[in-house]
PDB file of N, CA and C in Angstrom:
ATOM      1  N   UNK A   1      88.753  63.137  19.259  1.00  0.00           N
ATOM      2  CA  UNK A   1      88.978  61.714  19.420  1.00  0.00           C
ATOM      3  C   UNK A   1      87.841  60.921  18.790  1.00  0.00           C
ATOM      4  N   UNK A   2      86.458  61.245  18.596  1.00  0.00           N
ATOM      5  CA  UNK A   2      85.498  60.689  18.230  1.00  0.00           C
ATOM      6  C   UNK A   2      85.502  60.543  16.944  1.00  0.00           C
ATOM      7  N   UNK A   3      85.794  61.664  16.324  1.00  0.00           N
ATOM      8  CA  UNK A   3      85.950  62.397  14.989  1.00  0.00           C
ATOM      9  C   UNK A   3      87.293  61.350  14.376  1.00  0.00           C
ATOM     10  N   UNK A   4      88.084  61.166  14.897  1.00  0.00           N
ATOM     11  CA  UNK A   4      89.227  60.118  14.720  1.00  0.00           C
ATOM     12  C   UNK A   4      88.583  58.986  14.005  1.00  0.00           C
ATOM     13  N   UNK A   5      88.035  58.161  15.536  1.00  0.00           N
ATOM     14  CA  UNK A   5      87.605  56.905  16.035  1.00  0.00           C
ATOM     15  C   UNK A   5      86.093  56.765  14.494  1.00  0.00           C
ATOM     16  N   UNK A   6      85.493  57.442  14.274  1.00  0.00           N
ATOM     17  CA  UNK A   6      84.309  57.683  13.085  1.00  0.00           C
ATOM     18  C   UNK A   6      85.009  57.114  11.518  1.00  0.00           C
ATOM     19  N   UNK A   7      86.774  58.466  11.206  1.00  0.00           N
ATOM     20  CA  UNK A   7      86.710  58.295  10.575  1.00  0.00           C
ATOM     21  C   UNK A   7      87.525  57.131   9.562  1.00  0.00           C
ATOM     22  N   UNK A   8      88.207  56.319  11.385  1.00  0.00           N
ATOM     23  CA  UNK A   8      88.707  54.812  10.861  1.00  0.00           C
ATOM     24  C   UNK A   8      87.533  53.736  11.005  1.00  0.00           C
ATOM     25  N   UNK A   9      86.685  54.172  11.323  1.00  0.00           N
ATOM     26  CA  UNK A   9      85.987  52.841  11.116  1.00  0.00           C
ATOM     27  C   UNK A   9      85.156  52.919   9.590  1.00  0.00           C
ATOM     28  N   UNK A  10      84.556  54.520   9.363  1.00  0.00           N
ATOM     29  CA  UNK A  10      84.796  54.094   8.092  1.00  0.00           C
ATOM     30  C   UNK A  10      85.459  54.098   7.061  1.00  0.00           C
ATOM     31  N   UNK A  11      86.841  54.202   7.110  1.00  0.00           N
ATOM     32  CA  UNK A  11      87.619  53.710   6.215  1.00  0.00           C
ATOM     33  C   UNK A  11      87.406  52.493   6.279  1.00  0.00           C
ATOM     34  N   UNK A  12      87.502  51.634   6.923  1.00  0.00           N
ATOM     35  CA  UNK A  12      87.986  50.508   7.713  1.00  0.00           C
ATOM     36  C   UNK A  12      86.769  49.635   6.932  1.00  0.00           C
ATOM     37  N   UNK A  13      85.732  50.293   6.997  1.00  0.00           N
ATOM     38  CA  UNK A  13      84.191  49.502   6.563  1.00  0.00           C
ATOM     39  C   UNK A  13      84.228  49.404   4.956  1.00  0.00           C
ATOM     40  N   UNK A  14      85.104  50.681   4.195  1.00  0.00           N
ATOM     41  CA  UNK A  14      85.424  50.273   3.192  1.00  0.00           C
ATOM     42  C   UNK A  14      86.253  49.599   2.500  1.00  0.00           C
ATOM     43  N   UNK A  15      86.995  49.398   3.223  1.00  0.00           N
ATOM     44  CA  UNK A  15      88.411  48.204   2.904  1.00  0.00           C
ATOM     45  C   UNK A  15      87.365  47.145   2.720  1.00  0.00           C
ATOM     46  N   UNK A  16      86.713  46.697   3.701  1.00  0.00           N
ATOM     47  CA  UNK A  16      85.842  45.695   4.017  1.00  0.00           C
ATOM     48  C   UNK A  16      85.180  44.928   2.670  1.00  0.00           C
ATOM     49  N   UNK A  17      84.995  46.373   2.112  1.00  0.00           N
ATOM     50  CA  UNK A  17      83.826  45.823   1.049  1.00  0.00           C
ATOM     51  C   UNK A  17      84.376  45.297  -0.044  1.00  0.00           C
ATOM     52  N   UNK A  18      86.218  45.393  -0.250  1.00  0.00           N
ATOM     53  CA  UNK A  18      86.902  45.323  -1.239  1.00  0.00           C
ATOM     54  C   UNK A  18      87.285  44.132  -1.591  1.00  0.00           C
ATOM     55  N   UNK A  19      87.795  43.814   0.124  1.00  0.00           N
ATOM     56  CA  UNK A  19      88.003  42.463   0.694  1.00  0.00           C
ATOM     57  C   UNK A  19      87.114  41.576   1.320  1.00  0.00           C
ATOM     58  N   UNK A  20      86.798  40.381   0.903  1.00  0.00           N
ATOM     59  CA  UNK A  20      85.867  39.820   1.489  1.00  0.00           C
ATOM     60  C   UNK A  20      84.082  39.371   1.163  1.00  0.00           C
ATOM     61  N   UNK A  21      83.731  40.701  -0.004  1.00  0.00           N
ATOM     62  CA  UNK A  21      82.699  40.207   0.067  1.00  0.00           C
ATOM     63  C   UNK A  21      82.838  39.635  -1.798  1.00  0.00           C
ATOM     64  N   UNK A  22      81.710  38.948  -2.024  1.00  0.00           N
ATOM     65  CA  UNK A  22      81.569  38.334  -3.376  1.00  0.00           C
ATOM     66  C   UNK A  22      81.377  39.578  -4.476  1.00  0.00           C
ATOM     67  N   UNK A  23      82.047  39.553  -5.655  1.00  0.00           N
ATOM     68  CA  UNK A  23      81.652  40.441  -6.583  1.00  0.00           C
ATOM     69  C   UNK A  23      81.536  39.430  -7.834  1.00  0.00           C
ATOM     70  N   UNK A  24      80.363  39.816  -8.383  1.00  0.00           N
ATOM     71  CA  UNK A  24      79.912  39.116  -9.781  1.00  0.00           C
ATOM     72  C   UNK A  24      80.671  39.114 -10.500  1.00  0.00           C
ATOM     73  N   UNK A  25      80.856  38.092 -11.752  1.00  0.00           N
ATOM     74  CA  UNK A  25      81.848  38.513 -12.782  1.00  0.00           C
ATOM     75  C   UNK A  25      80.695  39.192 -13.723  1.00  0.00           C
ATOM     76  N   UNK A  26      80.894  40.002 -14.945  1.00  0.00           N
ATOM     77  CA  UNK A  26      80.308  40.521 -15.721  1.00  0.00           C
ATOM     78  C   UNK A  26      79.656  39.473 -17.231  1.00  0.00           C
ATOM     79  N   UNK A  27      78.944  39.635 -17.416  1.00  0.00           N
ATOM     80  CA  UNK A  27      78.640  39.022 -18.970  1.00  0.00           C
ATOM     81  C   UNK A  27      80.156  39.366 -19.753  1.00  0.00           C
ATOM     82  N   UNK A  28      80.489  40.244 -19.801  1.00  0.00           N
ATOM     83  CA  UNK A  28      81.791  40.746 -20.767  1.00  0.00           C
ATOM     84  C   UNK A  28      82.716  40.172 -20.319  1.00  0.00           C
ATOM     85  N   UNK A  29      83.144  39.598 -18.959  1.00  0.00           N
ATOM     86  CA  UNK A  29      84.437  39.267 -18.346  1.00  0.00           C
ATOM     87  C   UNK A  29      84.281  37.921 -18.659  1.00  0.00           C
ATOM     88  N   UNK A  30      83.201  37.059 -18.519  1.00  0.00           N
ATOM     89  CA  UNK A  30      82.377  35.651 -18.591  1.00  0.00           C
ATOM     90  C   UNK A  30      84.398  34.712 -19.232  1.00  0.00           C
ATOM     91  N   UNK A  31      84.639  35.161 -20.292  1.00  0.00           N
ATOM     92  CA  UNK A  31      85.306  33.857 -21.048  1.00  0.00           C
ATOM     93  C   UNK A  31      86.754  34.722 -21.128  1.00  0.00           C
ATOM     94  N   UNK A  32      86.946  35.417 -20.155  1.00  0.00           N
ATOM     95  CA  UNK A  32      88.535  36.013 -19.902  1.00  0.00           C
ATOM     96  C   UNK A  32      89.162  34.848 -19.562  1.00  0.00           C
ATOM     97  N   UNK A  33      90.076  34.595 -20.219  1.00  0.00           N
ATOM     98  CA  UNK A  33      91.343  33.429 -20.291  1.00  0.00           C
ATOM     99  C   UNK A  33      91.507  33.215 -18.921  1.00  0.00           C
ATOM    100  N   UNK A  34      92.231  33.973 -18.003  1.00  0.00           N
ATOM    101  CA  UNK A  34      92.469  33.322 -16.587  1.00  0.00           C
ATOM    102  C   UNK A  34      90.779  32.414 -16.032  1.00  0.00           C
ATOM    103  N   UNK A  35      90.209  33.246 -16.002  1.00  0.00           N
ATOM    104  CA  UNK A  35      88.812  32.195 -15.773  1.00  0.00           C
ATOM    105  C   UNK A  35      88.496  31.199 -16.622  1.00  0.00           C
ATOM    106  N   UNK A  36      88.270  31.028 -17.683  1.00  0.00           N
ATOM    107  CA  UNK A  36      88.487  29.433 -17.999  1.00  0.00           C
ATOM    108  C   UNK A  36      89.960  28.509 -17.727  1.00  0.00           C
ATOM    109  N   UNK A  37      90.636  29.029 -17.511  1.00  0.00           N
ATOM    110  CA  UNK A  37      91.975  28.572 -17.054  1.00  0.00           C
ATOM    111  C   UNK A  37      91.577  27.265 -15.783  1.00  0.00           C
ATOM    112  N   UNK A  38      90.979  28.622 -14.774  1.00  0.00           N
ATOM    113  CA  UNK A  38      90.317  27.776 -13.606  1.00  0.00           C
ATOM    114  C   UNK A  38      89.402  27.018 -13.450  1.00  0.00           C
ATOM    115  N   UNK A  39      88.536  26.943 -14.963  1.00  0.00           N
ATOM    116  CA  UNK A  39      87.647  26.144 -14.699  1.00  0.00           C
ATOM    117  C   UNK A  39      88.298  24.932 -15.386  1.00  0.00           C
ATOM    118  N   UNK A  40      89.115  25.629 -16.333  1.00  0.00           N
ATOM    119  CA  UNK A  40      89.953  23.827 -16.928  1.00  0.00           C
ATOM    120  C   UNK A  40      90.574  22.860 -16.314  1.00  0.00           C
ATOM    121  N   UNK A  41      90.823  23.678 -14.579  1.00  0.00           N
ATOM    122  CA  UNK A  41      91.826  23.345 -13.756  1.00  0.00           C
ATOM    123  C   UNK A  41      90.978  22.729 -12.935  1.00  0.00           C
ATOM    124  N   UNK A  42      89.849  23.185 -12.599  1.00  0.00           N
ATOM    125  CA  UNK A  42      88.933  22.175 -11.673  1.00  0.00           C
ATOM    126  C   UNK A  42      88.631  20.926 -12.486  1.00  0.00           C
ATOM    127  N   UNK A  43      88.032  20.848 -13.669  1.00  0.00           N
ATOM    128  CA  UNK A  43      87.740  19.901 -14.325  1.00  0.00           C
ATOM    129  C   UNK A  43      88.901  18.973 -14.596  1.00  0.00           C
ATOM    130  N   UNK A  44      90.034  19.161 -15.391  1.00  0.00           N
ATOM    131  CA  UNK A  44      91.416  17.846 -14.487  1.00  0.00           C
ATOM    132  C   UNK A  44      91.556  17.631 -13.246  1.00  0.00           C
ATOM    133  N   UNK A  45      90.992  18.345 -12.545  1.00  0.00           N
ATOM    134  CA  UNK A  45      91.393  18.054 -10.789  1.00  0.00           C
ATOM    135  C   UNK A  45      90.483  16.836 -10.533  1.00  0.00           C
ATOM    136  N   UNK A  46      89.317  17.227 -10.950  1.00  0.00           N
ATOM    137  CA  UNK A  46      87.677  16.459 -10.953  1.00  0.00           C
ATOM    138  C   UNK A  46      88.283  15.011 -12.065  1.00  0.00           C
ATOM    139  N   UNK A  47      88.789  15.195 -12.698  1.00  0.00           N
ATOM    140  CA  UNK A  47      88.968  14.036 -13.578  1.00  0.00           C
ATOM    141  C   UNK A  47      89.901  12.702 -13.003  1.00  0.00           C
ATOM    142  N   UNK A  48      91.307  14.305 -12.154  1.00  0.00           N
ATOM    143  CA  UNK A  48      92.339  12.902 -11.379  1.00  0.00           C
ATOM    144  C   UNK A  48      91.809  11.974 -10.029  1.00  0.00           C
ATOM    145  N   UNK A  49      90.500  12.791  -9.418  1.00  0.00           N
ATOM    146  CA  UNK A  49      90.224  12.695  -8.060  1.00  0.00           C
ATOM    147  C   UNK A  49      88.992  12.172  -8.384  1.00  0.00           C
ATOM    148  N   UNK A  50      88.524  11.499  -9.417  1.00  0.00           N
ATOM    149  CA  UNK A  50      87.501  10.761  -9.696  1.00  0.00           C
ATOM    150  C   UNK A  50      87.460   9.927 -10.815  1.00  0.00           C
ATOM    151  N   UNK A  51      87.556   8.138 -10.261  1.00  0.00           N
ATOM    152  CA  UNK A  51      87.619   7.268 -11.382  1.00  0.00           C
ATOM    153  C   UNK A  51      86.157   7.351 -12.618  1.00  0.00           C
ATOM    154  N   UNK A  52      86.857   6.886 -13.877  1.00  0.00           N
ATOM    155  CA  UNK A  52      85.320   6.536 -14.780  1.00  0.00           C
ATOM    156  C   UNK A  52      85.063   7.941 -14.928  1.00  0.00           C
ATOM    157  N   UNK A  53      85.696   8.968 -15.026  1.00  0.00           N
ATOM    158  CA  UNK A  53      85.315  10.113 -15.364  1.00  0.00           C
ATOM    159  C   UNK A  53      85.633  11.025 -16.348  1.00  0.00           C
ATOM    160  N   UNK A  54      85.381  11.699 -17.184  1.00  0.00           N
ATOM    161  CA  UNK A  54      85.674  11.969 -19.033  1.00  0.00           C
ATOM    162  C   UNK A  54      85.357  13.509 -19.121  1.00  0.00           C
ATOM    163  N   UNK A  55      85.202  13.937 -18.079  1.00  0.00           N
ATOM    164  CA  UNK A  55      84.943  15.709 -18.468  1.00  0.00           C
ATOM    165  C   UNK A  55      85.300  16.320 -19.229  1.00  0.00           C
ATOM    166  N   UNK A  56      84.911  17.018 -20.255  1.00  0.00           N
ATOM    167  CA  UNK A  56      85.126  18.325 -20.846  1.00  0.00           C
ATOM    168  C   UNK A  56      84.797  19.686 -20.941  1.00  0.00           C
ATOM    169  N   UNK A  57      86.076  20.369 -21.059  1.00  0.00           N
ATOM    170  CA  UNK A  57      85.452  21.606 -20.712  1.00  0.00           C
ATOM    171  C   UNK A  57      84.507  22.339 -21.797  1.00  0.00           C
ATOM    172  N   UNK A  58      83.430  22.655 -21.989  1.00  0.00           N
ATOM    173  CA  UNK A  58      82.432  23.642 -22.757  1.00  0.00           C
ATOM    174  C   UNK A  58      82.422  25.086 -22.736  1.00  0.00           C
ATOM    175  N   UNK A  59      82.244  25.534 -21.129  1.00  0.00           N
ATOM    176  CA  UNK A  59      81.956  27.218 -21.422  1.00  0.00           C
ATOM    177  C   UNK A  59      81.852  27.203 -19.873  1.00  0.00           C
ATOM    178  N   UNK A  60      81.922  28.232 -19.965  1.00  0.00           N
ATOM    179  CA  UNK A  60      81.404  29.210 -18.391  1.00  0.00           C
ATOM    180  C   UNK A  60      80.184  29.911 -18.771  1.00  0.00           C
ATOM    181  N   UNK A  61      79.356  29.905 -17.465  1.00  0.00           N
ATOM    182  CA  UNK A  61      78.011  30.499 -17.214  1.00  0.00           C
ATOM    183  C   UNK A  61      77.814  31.740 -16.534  1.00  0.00           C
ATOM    184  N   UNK A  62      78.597  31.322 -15.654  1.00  0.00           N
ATOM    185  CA  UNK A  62      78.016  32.825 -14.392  1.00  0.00           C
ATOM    186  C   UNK A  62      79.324  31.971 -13.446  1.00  0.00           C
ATOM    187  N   UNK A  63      79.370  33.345 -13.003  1.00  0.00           N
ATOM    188  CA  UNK A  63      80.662  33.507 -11.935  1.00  0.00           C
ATOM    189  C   UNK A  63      80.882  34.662 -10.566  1.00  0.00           C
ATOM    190  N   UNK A  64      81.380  34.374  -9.535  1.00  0.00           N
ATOM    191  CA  UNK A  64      82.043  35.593  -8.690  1.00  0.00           C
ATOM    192  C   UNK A  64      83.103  35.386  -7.809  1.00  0.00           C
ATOM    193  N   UNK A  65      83.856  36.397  -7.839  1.00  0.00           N
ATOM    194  CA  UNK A  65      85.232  35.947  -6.764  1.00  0.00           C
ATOM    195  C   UNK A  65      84.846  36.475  -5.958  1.00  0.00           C
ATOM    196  N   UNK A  66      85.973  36.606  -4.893  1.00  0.00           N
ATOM    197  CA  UNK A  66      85.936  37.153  -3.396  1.00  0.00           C
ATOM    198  C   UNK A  66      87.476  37.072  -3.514  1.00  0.00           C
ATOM    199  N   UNK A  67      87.898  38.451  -3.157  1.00  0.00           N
ATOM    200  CA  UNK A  67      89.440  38.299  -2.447  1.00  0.00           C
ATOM    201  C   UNK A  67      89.202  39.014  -0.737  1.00  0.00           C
ATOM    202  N   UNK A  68      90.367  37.973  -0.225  1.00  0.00           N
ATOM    203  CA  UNK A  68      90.927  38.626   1.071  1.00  0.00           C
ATOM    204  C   UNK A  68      92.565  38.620   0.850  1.00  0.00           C
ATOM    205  N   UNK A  69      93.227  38.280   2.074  1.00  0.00           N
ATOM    206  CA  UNK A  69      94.790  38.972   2.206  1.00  0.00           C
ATOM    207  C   UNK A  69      95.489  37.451   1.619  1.00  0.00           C
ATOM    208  N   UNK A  70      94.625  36.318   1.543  1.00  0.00           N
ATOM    209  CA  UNK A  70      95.368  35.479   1.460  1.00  0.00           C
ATOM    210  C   UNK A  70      95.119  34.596   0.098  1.00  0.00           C
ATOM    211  N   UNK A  71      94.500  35.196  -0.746  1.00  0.00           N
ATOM    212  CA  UNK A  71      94.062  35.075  -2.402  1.00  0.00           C
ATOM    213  C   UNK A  71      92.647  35.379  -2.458  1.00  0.00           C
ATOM    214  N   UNK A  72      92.308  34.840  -3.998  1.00  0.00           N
ATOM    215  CA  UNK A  72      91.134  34.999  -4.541  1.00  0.00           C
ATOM    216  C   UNK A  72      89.939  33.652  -4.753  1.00  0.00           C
ATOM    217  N   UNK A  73      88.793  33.288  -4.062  1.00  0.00           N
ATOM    218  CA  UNK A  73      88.130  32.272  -4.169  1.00  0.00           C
ATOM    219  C   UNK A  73      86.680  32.460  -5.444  1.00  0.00           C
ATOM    220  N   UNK A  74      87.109  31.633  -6.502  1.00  0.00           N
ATOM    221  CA  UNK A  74      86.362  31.926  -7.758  1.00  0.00           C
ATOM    222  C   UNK A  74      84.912  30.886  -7.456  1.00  0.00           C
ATOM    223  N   UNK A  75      83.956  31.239  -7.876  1.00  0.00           N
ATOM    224  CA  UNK A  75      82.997  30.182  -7.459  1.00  0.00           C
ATOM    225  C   UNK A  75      81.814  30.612  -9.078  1.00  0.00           C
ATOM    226  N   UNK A  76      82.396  29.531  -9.524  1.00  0.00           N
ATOM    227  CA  UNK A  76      81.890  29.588 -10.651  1.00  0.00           C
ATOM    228  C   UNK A  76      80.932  28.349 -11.039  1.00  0.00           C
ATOM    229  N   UNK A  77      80.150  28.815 -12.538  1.00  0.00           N
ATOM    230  CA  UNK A  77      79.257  27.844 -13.254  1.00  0.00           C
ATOM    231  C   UNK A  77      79.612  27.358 -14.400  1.00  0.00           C
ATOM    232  N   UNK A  78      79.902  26.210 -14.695  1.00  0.00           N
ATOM    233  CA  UNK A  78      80.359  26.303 -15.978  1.00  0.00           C
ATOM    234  C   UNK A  78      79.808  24.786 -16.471  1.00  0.00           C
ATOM    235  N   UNK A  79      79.666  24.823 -17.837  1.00  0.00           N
ATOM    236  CA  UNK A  79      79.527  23.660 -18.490  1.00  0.00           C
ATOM    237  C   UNK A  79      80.236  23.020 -19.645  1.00  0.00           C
ATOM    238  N   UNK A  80      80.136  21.233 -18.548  1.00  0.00           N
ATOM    239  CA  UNK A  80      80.731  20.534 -19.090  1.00  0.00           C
ATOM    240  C   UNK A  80      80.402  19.278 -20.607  1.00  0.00           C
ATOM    241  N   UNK A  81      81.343  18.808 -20.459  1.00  0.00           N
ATOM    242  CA  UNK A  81      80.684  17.517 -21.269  1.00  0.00           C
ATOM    243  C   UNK A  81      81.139  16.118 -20.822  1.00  0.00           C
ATOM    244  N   UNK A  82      80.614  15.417 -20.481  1.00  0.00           N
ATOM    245  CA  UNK A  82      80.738  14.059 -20.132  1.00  0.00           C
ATOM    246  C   UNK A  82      79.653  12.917 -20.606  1.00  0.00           C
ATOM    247  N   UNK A  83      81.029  12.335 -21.989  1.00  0.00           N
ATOM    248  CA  UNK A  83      80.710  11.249 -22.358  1.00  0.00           C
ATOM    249  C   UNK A  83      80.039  12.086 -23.995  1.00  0.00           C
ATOM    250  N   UNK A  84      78.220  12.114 -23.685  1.00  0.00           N
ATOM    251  CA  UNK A  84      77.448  12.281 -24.985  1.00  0.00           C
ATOM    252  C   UNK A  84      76.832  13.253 -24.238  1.00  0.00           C
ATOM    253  N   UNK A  85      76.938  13.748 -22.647  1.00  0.00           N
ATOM    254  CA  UNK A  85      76.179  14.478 -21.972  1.00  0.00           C
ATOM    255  C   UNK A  85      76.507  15.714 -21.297  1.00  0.00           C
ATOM    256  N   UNK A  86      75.741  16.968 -22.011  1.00  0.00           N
ATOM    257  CA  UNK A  86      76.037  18.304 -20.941  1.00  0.00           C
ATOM    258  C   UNK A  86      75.527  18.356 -20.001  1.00  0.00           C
ATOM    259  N   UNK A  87      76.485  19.221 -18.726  1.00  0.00           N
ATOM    260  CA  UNK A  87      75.764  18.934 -17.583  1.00  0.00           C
ATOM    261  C   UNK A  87      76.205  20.432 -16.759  1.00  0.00           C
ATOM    262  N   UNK A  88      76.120  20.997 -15.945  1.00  0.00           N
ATOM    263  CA  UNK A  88      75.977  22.369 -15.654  1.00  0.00           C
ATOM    264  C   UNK A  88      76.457  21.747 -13.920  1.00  0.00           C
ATOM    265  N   UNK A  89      77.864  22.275 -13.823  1.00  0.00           N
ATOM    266  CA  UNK A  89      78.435  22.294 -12.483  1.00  0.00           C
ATOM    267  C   UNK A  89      78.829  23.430 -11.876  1.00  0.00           C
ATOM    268  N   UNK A  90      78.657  23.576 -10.486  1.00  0.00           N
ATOM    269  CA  UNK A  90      79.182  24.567  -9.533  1.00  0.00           C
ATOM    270  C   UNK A  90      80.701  24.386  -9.082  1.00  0.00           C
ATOM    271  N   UNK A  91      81.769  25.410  -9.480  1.00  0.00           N
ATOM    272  CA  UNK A  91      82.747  25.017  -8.951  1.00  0.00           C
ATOM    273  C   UNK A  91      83.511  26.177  -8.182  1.00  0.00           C
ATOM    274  N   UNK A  92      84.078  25.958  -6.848  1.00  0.00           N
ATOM    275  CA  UNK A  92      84.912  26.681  -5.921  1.00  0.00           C
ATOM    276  C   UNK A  92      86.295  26.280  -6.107  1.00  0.00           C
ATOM    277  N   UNK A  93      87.158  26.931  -6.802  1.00  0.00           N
ATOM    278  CA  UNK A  93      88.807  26.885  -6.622  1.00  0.00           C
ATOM    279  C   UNK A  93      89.477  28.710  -5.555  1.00  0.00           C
ATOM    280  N   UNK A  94      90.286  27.956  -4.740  1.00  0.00           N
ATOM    281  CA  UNK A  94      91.146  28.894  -4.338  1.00  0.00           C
ATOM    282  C   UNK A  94      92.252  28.531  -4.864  1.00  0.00           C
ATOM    283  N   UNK A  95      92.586  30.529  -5.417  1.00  0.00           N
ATOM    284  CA  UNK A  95      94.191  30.530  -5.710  1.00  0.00           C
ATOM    285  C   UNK A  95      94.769  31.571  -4.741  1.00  0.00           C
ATOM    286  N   UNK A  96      96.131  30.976  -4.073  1.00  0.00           N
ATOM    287  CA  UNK A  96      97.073  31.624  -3.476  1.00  0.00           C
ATOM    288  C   UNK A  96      97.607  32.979  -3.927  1.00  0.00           C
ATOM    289  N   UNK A  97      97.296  34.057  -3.225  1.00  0.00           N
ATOM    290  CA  UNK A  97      97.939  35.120  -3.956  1.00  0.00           C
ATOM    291  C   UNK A  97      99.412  35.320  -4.497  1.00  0.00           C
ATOM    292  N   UNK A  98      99.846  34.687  -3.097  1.00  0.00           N
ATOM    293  CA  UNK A  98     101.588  34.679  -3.222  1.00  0.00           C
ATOM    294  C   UNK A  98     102.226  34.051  -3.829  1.00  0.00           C
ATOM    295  N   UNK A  99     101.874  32.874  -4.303  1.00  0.00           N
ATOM    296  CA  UNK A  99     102.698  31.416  -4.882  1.00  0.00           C
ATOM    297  C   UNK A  99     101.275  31.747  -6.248  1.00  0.00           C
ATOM    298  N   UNK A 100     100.280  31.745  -6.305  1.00  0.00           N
ATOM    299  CA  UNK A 100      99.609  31.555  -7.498  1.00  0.00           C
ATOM    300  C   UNK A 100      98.951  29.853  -7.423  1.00  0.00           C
ATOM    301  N   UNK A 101      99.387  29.224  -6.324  1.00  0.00           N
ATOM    302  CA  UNK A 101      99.027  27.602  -6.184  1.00  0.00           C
ATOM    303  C   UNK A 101      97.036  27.958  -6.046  1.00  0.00           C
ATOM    304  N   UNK A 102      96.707  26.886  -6.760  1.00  0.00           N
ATOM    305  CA  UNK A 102      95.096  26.756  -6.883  1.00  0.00           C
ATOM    306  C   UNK A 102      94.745  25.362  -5.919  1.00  0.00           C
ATOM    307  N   UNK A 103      93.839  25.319  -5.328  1.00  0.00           N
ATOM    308  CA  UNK A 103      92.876  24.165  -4.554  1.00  0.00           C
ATOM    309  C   UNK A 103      91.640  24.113  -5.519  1.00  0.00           C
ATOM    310  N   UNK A 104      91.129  23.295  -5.652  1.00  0.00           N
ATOM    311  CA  UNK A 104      89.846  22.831  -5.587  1.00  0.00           C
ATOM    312  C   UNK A 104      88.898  22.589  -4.484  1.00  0.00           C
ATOM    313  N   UNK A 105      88.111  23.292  -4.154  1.00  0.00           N
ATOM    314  CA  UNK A 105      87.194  23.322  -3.132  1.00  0.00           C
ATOM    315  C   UNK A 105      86.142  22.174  -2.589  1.00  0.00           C
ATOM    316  N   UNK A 106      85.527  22.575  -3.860  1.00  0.00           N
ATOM    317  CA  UNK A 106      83.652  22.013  -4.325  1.00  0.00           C
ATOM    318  C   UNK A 106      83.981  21.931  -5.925  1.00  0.00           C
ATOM    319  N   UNK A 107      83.317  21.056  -6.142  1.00  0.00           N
ATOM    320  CA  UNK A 107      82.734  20.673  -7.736  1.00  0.00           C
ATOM    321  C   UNK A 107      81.754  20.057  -7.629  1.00  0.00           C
ATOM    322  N   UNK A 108      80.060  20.882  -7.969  1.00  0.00           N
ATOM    323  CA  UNK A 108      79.173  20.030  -8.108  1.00  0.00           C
ATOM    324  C   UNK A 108      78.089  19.748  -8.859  1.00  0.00           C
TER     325      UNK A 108
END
């Protein structure tokens, strides 16, 4: 029974690590199409949900997701352009696993 009880918890501890905690994106993964996707998607979000505002998208910096059961939360760096000026923002979008629907979190 112990021997049981041992060897679901650590299974259990490794699910854990799959789900839930932050994993880096790679230098190589950096400008994979779905990820600038999301950062193009925060930056119109940031554009409709804020007057006087002209963003463009530039590049991605550094990045990491996190999935659990109920999607993937990207929390990325990326830079923009606004106006004559680059500027280096933090942004959190969740996307829905099931539907694929994205939120905007944080942009900052």
């Amino acid at each position: 029974m112990v021997l049981v009880a041992f060897t679901f918890c650590h299974v259990f501890a490794d699910d854990q690590k799959l789900h839930g905690d932050w994993q880096s994106i790679s230098i190589n993964d950096i400008n994979n199409p779905k990820l600038v996707d999301i950062a193009k998607f925060a930056i119109n979000t940031e554009n409709m949900q804020s007057e006087n505002i002209g963003l463009e998208f530039q590049s991605l910096s550094d990045g990491r997701t996190k999935v659990d059961n109920n999607g993937t939360t990207y929390d990325l760096t990326i830079v923009a352009m606004e106006f004559d000026e680059v500027n280096v923002y933090e942004i959190i979008v969740f996307e829905n696993s099931k539907d694929h629907v994205r939120k905007l979190i944080s942009f900052d």
